[in-house]
C-alpha atoms as a PDB file:
ATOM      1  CA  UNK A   1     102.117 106.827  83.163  1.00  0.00           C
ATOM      2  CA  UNK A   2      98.574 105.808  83.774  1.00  0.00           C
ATOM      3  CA  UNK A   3      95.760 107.262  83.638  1.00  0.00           C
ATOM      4  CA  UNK A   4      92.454 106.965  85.997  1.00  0.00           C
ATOM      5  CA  UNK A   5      90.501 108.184  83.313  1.00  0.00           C
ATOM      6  CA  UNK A   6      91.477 105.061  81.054  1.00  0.00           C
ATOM      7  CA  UNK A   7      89.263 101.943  81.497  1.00  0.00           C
ATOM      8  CA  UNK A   8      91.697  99.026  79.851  1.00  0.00           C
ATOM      9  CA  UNK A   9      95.135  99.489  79.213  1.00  0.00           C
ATOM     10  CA  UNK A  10      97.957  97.417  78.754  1.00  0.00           C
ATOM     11  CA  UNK A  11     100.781  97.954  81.171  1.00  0.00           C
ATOM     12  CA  UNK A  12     103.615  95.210  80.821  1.00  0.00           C
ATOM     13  CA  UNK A  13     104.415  91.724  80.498  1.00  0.00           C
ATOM     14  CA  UNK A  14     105.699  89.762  83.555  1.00  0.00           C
ATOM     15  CA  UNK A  15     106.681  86.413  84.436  1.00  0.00           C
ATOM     16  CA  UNK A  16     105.602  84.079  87.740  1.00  0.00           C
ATOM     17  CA  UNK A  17     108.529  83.490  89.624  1.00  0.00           C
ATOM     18  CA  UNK A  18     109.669  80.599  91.410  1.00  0.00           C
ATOM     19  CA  UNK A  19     107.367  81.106  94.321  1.00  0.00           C
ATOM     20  CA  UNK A  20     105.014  81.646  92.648  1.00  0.00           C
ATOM     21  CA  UNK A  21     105.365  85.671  92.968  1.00  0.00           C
ATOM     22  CA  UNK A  22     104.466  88.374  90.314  1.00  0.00           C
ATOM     23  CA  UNK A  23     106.663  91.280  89.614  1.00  0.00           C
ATOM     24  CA  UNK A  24     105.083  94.600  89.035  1.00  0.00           C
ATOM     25  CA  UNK A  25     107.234  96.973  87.516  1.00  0.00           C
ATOM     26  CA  UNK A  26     108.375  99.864  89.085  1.00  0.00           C
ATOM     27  CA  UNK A  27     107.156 102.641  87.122  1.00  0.00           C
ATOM     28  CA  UNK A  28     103.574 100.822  87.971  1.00  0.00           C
ATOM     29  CA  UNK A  29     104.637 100.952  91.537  1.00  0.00           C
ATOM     30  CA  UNK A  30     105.172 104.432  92.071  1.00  0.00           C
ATOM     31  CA  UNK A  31     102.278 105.999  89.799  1.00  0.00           C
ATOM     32  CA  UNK A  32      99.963 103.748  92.403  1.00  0.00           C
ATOM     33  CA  UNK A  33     101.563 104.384  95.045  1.00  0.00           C
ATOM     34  CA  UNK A  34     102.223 100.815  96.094  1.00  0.00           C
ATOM     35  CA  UNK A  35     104.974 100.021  98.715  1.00  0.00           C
ATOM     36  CA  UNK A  36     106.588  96.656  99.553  1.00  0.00           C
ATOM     37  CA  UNK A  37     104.067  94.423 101.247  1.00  0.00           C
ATOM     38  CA  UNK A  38     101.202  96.208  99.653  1.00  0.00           C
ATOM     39  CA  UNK A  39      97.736  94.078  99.797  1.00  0.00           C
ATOM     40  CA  UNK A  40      96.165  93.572  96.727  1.00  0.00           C
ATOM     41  CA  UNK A  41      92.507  91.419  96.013  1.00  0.00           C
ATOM     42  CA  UNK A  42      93.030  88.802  93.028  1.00  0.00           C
ATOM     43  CA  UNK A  43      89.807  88.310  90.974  1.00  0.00           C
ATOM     44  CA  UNK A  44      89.129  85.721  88.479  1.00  0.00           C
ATOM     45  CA  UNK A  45      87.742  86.753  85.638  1.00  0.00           C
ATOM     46  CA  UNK A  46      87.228  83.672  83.028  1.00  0.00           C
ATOM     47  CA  UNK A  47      90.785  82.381  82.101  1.00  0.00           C
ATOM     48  CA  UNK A  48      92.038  86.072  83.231  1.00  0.00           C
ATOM     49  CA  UNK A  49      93.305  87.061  86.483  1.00  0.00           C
ATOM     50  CA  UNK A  50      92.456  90.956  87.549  1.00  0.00           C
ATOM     51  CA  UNK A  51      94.537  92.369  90.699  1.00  0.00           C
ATOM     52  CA  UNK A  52      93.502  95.119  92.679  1.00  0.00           C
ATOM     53  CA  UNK A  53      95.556  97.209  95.065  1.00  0.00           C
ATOM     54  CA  UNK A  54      93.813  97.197  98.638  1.00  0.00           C
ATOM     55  CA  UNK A  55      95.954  99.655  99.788  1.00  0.00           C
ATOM     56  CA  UNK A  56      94.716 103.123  98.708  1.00  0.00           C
ATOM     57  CA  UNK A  57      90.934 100.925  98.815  1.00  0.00           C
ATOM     58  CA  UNK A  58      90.536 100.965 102.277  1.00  0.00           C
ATOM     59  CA  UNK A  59      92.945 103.978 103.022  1.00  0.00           C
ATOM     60  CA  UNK A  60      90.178 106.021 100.812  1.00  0.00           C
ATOM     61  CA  UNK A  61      87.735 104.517 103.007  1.00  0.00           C
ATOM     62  CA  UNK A  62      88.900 105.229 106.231  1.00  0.00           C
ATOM     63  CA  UNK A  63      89.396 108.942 105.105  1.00  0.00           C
ATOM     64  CA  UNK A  64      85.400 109.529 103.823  1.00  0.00           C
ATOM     65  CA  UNK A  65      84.418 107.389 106.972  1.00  0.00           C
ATOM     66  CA  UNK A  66      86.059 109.845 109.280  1.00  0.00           C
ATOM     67  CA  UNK A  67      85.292 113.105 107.272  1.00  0.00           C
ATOM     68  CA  UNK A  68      81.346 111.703 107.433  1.00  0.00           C
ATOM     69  CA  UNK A  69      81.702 110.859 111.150  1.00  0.00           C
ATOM     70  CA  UNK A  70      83.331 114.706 111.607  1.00  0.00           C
ATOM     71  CA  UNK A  71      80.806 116.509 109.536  1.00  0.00           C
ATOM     72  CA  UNK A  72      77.844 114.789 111.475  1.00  0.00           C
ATOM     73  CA  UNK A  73      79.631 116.156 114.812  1.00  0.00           C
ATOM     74  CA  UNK A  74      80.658 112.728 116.224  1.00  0.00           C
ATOM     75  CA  UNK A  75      83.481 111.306 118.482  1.00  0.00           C
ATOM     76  CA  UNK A  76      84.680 107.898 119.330  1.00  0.00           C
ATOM     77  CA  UNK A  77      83.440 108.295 122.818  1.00  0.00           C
ATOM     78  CA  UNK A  78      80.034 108.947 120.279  1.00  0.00           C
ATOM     79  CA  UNK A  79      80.731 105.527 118.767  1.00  0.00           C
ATOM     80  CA  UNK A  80      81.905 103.737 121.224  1.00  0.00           C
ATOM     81  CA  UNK A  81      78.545 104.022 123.576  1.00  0.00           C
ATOM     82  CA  UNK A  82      76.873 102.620 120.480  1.00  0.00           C
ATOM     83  CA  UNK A  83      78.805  99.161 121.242  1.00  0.00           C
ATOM     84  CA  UNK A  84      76.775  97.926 123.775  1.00  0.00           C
ATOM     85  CA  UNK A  85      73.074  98.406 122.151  1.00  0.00           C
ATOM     86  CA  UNK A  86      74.970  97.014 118.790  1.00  0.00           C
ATOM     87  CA  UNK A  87      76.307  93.575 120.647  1.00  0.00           C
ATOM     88  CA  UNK A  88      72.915  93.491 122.388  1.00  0.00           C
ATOM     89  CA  UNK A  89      71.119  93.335 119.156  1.00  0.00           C
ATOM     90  CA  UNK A  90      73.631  91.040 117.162  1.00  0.00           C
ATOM     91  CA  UNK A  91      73.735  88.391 120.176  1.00  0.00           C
ATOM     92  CA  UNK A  92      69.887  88.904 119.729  1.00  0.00           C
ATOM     93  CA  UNK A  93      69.712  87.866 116.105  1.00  0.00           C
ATOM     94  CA  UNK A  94      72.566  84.699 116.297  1.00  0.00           C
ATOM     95  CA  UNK A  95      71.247  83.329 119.610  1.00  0.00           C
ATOM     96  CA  UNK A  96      67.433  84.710 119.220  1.00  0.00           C
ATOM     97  CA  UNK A  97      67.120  85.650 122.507  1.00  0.00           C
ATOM     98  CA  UNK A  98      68.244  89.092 124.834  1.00  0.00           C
ATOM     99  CA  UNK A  99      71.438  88.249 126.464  1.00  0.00           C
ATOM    100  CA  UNK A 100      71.478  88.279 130.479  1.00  0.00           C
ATOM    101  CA  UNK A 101      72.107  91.296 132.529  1.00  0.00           C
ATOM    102  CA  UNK A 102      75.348  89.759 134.531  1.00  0.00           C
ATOM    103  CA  UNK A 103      76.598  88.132 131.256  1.00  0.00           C
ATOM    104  CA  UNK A 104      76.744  91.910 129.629  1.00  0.00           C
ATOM    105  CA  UNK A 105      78.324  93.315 132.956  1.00  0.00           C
ATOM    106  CA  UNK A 106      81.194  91.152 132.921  1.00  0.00           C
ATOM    107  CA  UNK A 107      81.364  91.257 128.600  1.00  0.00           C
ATOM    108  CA  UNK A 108      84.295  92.424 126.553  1.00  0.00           C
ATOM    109  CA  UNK A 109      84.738  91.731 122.821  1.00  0.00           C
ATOM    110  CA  UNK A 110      87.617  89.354 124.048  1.00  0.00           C
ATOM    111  CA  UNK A 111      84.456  87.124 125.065  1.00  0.00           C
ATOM    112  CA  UNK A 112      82.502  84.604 123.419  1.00  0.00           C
ATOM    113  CA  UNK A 113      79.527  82.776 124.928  1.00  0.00           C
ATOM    114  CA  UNK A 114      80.291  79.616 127.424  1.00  0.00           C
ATOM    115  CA  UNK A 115      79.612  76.263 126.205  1.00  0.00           C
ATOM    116  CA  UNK A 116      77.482  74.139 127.815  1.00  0.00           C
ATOM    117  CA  UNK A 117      79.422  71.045 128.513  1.00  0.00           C
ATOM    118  CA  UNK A 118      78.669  68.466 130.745  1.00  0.00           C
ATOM    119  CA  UNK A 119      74.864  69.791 131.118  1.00  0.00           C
END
């Protein structure tokens, strides 16, 4: 079983399979917590490949994000009224001007700014 308080260890040999497709083992698996489909970020590391689960990654991230967000006493209503003044100010950096009053009442984030063709 591994350990998080090891820095290097040596787990198993596998092979690349047809496709192309790694197999980790399943002790590996479960002691990670790693379920079929489970995202993982390959590095490159010289001639050495390093692979990282996602998975727990961003679930760990999600948790302190929302137990920071809970202890400073905000809601998603609380974030979400911070959307507006947040597009505002990124339209205002890419386009490096203050977007028009009409073009922000009829916004959504399905939106992108209209080309200018034929003009």
């Amino acid at each position: 079983m591994a350990t998080h308080d090891t820095i290097l260890e040596y787990l198993t040999t596998t092979k690349i399979g047809e496709k192309g497709q790694l197999t980790v083992p399943k002790q590996f698996r479960q002691d990670l917590g790693l379920e079929t489909g489970a995202p993982f970020a390959v590095l490159r590391l010289g001639d050495g490949l390093i692979l990282l689960p996602e998975q727990q990654r961003f679930v760990h991230l999600c948790q302190a994000l929302s137990s920071s967000l809970t202890a400073a006493g905000l809601t998603s209503d609380d974030l979400l009224a911070t959307l507006p003044g947040i597009r505002n100010s990124v339209y205002a950096r890419h386009y490096r001007q203050t977007p028009k009053k009409t073009a922000l009442a009829n916004s959504s984030s399905r939106h992108r700014p209209r080309s200018r063709r034929g003009k």
